[in-house]
C-alpha atoms as a PDB file:
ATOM      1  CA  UNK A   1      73.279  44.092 -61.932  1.00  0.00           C
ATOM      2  CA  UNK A   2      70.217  42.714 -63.979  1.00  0.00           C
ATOM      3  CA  UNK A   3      72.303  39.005 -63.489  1.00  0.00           C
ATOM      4  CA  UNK A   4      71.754  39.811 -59.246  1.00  0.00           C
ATOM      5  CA  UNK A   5      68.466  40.774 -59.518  1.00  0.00           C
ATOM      6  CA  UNK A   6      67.638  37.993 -61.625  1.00  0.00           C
ATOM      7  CA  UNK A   7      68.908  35.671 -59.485  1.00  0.00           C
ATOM      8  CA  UNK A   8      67.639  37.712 -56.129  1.00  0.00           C
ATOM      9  CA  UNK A   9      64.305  37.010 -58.009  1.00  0.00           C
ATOM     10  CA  UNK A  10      64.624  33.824 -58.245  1.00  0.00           C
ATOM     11  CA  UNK A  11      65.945  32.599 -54.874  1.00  0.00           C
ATOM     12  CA  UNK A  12      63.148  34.268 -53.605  1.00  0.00           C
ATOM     13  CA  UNK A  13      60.624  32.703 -55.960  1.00  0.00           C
ATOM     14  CA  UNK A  14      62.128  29.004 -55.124  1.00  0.00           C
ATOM     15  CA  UNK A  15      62.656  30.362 -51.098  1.00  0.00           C
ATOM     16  CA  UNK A  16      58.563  30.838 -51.030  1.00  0.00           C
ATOM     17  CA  UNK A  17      57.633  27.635 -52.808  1.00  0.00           C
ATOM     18  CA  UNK A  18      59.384  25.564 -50.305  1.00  0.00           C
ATOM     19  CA  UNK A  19      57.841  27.362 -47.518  1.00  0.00           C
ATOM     20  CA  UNK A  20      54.027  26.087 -49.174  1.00  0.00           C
ATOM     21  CA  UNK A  21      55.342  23.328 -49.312  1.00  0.00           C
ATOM     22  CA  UNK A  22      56.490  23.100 -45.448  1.00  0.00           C
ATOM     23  CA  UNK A  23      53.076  24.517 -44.546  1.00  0.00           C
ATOM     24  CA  UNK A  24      50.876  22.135 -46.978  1.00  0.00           C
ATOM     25  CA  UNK A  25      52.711  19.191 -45.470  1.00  0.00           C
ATOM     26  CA  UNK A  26      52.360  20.776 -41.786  1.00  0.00           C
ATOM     27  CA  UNK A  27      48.480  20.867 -43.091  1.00  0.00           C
ATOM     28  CA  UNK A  28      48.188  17.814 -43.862  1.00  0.00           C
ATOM     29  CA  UNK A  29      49.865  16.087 -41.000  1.00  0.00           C
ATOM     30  CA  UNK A  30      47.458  17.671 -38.811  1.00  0.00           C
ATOM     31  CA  UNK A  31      44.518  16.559 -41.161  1.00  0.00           C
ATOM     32  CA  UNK A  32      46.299  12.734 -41.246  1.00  0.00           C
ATOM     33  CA  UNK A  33      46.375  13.038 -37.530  1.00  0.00           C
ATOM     34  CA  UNK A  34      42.434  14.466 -36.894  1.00  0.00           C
ATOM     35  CA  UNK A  35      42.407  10.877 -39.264  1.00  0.00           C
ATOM     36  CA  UNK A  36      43.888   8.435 -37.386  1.00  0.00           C
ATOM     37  CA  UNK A  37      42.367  10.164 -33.825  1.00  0.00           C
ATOM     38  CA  UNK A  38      38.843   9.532 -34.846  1.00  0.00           C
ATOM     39  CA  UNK A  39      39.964   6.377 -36.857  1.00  0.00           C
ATOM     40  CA  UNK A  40      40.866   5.450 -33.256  1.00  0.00           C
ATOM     41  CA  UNK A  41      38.349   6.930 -31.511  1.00  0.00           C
ATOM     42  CA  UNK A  42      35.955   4.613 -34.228  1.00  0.00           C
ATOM     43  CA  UNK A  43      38.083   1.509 -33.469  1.00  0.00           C
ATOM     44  CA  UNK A  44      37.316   1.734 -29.751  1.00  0.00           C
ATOM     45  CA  UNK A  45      33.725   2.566 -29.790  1.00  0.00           C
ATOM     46  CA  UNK A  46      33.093  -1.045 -32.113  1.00  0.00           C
ATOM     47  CA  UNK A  47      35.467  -2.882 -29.141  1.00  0.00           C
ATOM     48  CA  UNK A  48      33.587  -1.308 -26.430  1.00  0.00           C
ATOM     49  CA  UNK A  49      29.804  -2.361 -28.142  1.00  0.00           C
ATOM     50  CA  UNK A  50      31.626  -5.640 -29.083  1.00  0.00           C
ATOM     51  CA  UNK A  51      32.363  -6.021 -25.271  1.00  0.00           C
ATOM     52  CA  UNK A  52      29.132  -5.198 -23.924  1.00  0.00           C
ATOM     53  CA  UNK A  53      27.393  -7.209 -26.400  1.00  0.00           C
ATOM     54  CA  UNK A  54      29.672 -10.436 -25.146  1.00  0.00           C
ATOM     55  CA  UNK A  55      29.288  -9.403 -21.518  1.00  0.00           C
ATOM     56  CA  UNK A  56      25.522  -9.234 -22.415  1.00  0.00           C
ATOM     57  CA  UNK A  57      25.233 -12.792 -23.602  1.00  0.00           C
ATOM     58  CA  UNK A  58      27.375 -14.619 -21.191  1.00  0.00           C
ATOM     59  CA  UNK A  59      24.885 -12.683 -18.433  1.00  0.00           C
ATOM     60  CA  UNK A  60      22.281 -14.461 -20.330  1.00  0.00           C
ATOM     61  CA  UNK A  61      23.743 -18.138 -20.581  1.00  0.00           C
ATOM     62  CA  UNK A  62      24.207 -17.531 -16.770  1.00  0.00           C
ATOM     63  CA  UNK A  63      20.665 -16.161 -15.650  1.00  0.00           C
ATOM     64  CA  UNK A  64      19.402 -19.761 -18.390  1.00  0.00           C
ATOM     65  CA  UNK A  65      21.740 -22.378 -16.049  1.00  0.00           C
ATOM     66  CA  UNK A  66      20.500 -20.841 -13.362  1.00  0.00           C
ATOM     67  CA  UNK A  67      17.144 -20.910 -13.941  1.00  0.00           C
ATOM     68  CA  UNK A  68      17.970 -24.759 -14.940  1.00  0.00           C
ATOM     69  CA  UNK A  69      19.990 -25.554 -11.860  1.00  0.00           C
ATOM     70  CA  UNK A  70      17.579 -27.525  -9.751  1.00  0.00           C
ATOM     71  CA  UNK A  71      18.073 -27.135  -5.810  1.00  0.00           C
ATOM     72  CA  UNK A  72      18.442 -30.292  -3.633  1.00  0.00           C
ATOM     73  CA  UNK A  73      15.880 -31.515  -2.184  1.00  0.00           C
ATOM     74  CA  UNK A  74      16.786 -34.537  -0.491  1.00  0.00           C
ATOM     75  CA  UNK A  75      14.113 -34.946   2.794  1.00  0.00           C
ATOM     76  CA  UNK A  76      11.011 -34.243  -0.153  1.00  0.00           C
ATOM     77  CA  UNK A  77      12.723 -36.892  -1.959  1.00  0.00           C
ATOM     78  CA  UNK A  78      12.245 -39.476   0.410  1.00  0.00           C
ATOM     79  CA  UNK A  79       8.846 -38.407   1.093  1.00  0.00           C
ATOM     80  CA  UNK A  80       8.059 -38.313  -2.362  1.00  0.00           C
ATOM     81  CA  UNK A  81       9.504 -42.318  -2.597  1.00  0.00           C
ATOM     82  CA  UNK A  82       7.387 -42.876   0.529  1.00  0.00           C
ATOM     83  CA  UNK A  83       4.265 -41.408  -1.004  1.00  0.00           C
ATOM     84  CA  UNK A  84       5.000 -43.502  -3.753  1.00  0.00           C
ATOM     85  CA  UNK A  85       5.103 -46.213  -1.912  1.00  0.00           C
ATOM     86  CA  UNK A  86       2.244 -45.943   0.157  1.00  0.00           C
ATOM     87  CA  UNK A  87       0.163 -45.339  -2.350  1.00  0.00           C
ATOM     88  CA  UNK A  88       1.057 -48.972  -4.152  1.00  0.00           C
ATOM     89  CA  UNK A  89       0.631 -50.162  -0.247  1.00  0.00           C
ATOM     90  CA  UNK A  90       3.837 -50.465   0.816  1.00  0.00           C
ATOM     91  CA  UNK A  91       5.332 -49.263   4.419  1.00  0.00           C
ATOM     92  CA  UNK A  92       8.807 -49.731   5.612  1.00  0.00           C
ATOM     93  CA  UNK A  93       9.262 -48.818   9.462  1.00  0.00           C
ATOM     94  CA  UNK A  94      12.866 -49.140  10.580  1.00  0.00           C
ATOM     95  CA  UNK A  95      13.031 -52.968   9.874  1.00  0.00           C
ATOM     96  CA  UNK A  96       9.635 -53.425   9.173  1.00  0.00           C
ATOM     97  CA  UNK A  97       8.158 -54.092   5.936  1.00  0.00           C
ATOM     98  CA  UNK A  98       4.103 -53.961   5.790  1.00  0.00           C
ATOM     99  CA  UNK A  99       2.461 -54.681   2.396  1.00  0.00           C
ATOM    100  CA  UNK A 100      -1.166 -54.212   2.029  1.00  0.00           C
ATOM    101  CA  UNK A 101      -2.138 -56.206  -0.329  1.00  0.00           C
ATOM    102  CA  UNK A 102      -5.330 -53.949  -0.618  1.00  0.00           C
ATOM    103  CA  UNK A 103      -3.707 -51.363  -1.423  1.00  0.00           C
ATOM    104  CA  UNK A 104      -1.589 -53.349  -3.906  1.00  0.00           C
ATOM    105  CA  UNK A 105      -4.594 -54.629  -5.643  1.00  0.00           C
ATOM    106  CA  UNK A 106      -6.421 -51.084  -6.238  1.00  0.00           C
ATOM    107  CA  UNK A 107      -3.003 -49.652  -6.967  1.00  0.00           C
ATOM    108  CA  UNK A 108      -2.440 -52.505  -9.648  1.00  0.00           C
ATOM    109  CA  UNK A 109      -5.828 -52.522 -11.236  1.00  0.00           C
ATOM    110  CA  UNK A 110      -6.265 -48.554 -11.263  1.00  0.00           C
ATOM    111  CA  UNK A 111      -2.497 -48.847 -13.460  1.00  0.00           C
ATOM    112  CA  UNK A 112      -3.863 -51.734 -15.464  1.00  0.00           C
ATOM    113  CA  UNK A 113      -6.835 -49.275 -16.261  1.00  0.00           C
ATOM    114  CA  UNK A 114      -5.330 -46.518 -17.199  1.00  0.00           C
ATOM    115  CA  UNK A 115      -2.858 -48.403 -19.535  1.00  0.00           C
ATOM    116  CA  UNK A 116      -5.916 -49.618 -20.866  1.00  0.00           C
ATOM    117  CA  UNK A 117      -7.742 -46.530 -21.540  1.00  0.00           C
ATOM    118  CA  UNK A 118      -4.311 -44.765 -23.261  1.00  0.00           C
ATOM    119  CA  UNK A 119      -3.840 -48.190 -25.359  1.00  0.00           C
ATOM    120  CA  UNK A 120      -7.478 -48.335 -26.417  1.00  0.00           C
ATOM    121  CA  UNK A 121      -6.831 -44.622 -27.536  1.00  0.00           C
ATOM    122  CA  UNK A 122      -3.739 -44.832 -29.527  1.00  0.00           C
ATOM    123  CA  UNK A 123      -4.642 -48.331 -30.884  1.00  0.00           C
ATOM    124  CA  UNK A 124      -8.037 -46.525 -32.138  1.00  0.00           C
ATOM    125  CA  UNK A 125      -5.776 -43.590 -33.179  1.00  0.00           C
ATOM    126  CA  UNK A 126      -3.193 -45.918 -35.166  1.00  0.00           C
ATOM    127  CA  UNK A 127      -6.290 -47.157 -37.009  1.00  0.00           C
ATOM    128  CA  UNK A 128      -7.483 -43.708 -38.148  1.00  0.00           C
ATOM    129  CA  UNK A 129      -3.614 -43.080 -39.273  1.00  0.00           C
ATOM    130  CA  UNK A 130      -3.514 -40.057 -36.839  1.00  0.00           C
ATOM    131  CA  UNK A 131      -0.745 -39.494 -33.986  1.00  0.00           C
ATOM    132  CA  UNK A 132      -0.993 -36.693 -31.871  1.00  0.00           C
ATOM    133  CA  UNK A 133       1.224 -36.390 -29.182  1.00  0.00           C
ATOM    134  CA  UNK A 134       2.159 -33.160 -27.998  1.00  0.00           C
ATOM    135  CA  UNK A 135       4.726 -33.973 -24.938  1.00  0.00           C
ATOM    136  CA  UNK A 136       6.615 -36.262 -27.444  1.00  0.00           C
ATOM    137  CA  UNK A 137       6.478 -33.757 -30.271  1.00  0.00           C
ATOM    138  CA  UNK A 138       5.317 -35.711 -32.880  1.00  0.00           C
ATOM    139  CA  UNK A 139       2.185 -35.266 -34.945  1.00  0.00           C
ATOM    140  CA  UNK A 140       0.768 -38.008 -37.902  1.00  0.00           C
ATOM    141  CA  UNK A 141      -1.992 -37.155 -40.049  1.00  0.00           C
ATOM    142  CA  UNK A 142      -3.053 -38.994 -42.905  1.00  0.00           C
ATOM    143  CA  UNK A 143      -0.001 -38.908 -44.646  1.00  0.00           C
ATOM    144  CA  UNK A 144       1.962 -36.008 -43.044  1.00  0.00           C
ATOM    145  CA  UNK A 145       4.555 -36.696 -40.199  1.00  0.00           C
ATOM    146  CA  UNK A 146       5.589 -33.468 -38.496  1.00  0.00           C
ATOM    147  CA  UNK A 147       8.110 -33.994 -36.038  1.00  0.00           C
ATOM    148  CA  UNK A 148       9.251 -31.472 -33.639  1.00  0.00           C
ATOM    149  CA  UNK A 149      13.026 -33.024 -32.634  1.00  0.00           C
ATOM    150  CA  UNK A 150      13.343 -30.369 -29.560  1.00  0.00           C
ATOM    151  CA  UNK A 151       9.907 -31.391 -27.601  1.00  0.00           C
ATOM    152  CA  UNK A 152      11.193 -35.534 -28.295  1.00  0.00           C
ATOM    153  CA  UNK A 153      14.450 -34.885 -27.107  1.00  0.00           C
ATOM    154  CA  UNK A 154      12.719 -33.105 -24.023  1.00  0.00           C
ATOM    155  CA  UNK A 155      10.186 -35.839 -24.101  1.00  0.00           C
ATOM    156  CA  UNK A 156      12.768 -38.725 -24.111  1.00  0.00           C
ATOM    157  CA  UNK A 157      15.332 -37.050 -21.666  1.00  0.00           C
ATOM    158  CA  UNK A 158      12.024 -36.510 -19.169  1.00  0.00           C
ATOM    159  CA  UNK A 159      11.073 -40.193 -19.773  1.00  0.00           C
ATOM    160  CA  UNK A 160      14.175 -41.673 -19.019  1.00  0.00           C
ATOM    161  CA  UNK A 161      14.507 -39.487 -15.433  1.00  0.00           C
ATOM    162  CA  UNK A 162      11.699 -40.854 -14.475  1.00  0.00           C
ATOM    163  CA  UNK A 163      12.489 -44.529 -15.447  1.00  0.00           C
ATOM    164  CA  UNK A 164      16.380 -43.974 -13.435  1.00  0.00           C
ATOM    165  CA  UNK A 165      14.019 -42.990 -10.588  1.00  0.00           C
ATOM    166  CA  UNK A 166      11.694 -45.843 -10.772  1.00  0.00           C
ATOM    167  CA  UNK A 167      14.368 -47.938 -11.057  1.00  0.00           C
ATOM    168  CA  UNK A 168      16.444 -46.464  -8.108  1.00  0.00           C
ATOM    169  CA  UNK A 169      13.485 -46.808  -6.194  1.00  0.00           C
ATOM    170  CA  UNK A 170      13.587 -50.560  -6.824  1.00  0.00           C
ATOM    171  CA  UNK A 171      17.312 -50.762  -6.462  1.00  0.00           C
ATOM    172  CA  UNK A 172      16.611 -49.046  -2.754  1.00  0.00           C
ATOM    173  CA  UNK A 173      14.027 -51.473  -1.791  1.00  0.00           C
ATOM    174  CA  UNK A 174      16.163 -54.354  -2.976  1.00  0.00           C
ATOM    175  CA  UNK A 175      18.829 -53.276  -1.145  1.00  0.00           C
ATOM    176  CA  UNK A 176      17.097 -52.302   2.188  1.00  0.00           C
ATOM    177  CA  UNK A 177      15.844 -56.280   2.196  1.00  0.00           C
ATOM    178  CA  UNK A 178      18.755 -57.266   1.847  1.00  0.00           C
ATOM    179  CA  UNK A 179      20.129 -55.411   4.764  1.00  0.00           C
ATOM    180  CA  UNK A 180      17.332 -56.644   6.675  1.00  0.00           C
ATOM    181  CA  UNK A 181      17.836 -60.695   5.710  1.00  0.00           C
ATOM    182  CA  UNK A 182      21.416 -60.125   6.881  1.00  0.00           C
ATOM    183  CA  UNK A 183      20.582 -58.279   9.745  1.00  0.00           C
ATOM    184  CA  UNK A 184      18.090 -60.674  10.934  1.00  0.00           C
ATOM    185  CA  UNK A 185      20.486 -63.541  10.000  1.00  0.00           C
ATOM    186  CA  UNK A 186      23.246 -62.355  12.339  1.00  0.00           C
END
């Protein structure tokens, strides 16, 4: 009888261990999977700010080439070319050209005078050694050059625009005299 009891004993010793067992592993499968939910929960918070933060800057680069688009404006164009053109004393009237040479003349001298004035300045600036020119982005002072690359590219990209449209402007009035010697030819 002591061998039955002995072994009752034990069966239920080694019966009760594997139940711990069971319910440590049943503990800690709920504790992996509280884990992994607010691993997850974690995870998709950091995509969600990651979204809005993408969603915030491609808002942004819209609202900037917006802001940069530039409407058309075709009829103030041609006034703007006519104003232009007036103002050196030039009228074109269907297919009439008037040129008063007047006009021309002040036009020409007042340009001649201000080129005069701004090379008198930076000639008298070159001789002191100092450049300051804040449009182009470039600065020269006695031995320092300081050269801001963003304002020249601005500068340069703003110069040449205006150069394709004063040259455009010559390319129309070429053209419209030419239409108006073959015209008047046939």
């Amino acid at each position: 009888m002591r061998y039955i009891l002995i072994s009752l004993v034990l069966l239920l010793f080694f019966a009760g261990c594997q139940e711990k067992e069971q319910q440590s592993s049943e503990v800690q499968v709920k504790h992996d999977a509280k884990i992994a939910q607010q691993a997850r929960a974690e995870a998709l918070a950091e995509y969600e700010a990651e979204k809005k933060s993408q969603l915030a800057q491609v808002q942004a680069t819209e609202a900037k080439i917006k802001a940069l688009k530039v409407p058309p404006t075709v009829q103030t164009q041609t006034e703007k070319e006519k104003d232009k053109l007036s103002e050196m004393g030039v009228k074109m009237d269907n297919d009439v050209i008037t040129i008063d040479t007047n006009k021309t003349k002040d036009f020409l001298k007042n340009l001649s005078k201000k080129m005069e004035v701004q090379m008198k300045k930076i000639s008298h600036d070159l001789d002191k050694g100092i450049i300051k020119s804040k449009e182009a982005g470039i600065d020269i002072d006695n031995g320092q050059i300081n050269i801001d690359l963003n304002k020249t590219q601005d500068f340069f990209e703003s110069w040449s625009k205006k150069i394709q449209i004063f040259a455009n402007e010559f390319d129309d009035v070429a053209k419209n005299l030419d239409d108006n010697n073959t015209n008047k030819g046939k």
